[in-house]
Each structure stands twice: as C-alpha cells, then as structure tokens.
N, C-alpha and C. Protein backbone atom coordinates (compact mmCIF):
# COMPACT_ATOMS: atom_id res chain seq x y z
N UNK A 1 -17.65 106.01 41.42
CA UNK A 1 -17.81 104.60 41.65
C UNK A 1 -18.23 104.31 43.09
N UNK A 2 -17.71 104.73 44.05
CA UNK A 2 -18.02 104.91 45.59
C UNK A 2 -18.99 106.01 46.01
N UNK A 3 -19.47 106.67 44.93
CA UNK A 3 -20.96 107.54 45.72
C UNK A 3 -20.01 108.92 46.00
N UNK A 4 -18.85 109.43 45.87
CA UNK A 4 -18.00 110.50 47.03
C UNK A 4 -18.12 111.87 45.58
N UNK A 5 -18.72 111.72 44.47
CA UNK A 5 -18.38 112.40 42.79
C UNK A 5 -19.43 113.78 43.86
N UNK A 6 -20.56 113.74 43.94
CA UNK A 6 -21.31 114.44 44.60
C UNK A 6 -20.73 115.43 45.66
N UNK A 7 -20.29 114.73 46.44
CA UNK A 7 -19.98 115.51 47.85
C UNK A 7 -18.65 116.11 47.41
N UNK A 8 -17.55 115.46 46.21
CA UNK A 8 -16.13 115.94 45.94
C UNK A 8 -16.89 117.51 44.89
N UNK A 9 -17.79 117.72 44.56
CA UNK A 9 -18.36 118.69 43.44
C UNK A 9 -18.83 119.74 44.55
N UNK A 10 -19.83 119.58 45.51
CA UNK A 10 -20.07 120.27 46.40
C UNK A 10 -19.03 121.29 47.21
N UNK A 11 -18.07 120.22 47.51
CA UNK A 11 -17.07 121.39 48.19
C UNK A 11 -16.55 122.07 47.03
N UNK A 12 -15.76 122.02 45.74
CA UNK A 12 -15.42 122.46 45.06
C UNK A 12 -16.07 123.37 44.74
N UNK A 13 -17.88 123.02 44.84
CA UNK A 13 -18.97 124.52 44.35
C UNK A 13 -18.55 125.51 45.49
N UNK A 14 -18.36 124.83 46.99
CA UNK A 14 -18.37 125.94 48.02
C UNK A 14 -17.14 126.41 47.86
N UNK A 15 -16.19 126.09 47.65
CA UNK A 15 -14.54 126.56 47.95
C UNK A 15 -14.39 127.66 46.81
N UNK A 16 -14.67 127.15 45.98
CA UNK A 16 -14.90 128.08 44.87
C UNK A 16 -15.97 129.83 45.20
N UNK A 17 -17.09 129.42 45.30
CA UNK A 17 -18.01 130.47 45.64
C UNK A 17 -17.32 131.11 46.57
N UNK A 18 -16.93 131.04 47.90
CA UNK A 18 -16.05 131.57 49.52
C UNK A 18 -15.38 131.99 48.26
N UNK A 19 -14.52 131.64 47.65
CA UNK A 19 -13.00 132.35 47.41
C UNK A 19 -13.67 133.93 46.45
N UNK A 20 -14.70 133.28 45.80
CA UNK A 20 -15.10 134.13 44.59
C UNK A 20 -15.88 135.72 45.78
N UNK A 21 -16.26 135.23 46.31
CA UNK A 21 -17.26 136.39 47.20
C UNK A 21 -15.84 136.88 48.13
N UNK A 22 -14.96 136.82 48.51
CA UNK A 22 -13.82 137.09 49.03
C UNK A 22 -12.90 138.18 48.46
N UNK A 23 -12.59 137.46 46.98
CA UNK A 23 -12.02 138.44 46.03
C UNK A 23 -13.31 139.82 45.46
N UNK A 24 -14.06 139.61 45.51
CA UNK A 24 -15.21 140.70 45.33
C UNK A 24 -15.17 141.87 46.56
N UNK A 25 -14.93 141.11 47.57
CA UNK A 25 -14.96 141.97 48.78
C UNK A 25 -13.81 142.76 48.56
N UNK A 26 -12.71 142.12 48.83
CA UNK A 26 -11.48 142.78 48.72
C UNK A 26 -11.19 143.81 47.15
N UNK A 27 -11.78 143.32 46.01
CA UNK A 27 -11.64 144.36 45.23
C UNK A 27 -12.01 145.52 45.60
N UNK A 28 -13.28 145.09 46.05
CA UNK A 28 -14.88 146.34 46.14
C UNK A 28 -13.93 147.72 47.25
N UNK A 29 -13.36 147.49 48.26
CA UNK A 29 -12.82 147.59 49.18
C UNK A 29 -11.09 148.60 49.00
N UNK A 30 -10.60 147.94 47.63
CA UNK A 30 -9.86 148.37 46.98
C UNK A 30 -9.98 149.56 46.54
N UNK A 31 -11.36 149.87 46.00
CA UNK A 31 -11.39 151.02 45.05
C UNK A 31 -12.31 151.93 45.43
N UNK A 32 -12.47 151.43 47.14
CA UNK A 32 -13.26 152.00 47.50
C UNK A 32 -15.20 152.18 47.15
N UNK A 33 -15.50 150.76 46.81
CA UNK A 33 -16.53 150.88 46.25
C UNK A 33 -17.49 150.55 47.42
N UNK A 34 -18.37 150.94 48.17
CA UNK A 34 -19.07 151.08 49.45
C UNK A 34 -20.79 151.17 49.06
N UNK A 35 -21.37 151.19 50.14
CA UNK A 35 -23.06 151.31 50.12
C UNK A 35 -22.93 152.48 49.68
N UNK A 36 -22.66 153.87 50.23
CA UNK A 36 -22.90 155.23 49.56
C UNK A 36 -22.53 155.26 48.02
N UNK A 37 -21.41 154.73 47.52
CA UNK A 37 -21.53 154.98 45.94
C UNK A 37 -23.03 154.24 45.76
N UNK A 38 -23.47 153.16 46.08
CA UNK A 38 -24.68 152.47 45.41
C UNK A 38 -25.99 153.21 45.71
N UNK A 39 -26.01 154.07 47.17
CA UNK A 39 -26.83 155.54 47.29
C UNK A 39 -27.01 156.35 46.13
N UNK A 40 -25.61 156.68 45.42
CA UNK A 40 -25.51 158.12 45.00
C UNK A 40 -25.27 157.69 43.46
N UNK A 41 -24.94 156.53 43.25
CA UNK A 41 -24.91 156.32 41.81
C UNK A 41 -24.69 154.86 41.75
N UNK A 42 -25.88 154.21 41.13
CA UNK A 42 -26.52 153.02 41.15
C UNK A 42 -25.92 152.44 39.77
N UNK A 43 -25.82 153.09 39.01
CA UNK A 43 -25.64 152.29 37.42
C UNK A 43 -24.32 152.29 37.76
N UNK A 44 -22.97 152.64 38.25
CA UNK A 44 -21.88 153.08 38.30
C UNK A 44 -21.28 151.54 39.01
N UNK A 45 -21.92 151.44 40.54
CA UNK A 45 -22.14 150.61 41.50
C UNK A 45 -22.29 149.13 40.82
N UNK A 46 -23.12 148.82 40.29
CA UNK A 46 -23.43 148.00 39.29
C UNK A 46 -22.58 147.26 38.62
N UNK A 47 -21.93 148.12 37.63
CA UNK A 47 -20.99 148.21 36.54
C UNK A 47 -19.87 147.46 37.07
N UNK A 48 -19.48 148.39 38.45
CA UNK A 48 -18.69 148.21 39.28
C UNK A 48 -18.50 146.71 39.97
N UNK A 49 -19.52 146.76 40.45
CA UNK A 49 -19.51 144.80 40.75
C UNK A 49 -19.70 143.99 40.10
N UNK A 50 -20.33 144.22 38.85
CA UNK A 50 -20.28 143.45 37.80
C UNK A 50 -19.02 142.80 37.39
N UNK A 51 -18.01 143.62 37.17
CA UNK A 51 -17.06 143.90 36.58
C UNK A 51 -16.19 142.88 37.93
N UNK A 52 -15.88 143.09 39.13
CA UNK A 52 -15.39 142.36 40.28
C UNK A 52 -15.91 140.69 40.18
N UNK A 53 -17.34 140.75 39.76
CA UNK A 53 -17.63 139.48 39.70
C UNK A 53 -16.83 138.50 38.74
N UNK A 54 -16.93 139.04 37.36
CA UNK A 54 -16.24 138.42 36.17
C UNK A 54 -15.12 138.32 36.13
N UNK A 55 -14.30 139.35 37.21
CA UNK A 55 -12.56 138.48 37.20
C UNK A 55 -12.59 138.40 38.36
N UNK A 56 -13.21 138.13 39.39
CA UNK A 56 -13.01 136.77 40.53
C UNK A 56 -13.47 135.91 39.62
N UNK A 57 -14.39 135.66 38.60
CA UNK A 57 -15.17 134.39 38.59
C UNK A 57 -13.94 133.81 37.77
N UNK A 58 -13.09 134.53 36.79
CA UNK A 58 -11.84 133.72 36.23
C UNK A 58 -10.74 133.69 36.95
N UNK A 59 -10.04 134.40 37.83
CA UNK A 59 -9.22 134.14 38.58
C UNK A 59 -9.53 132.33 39.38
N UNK A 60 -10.68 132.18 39.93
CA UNK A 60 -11.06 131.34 40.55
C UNK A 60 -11.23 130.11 39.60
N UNK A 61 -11.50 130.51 38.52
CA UNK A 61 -11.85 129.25 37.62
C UNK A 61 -10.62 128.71 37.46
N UNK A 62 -9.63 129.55 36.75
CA UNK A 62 -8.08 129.60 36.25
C UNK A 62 -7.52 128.48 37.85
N UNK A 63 -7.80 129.12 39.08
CA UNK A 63 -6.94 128.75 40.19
C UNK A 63 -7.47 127.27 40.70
N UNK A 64 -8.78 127.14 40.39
CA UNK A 64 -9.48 125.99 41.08
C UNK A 64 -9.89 124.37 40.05
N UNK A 65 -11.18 124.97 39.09
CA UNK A 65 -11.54 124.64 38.40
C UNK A 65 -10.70 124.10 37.11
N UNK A 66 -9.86 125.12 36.45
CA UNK A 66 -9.03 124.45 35.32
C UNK A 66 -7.84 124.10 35.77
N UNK A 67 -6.92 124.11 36.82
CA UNK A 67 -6.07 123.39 37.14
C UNK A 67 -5.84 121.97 37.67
C-alpha cells in the first residue's frame, strides 16, 4: 500500500542468498571440498555442490521464507 512490498522482497532475496552462499561455504569446507577436488575430479565436485546447494536452499527456505 505504501510502495515498501518491493524493497521488503529485495532484502529478503539478499538475506536469504548471503545466508544460502554462507552455508555452501561452510559445508564445502566441511568435507573438505576445495579447487583441487574440482582439478582432479569434476563430476564428483559438481555432485558435490550441487548437493550443498539444495540443503542450504531448504534450510534457508524452512528458516527465512516459510516461517
């Protein structure tokens, strides 16, 4: 009604994304997943962040978005 729906969605896109690229780091980091695995085995690497992406992306949804 006041114009603020926009700018209240925006931070929520950014707060969200920061948290999501955060928890990726810290998994990746976890299990030791580095530039040399993505050197030495690319499909593995992949898999690997794939996999980091899709449960930050619900952790974050669960914590941000659906609460």
């Amino acid at each position: 009604m006041n114009g603020t729906l926009n700018k209240h969605l925006a931070e929520i896109d950014r707060t969200a994304t920061e948290r999501i690229n955060r928890i990726i780091k810290a998994m990746a980091e976890q299990d030791n997943t580095n530039e040399q695995l993505k050197e030495t085995n690319q499909l593995l690497w992949v898999g690997l962040m794939n996999n980091y992406k899709h449960s930050a992306e619900e952790i974050v949804y669960n914590e941000i978005i659906f609460s």
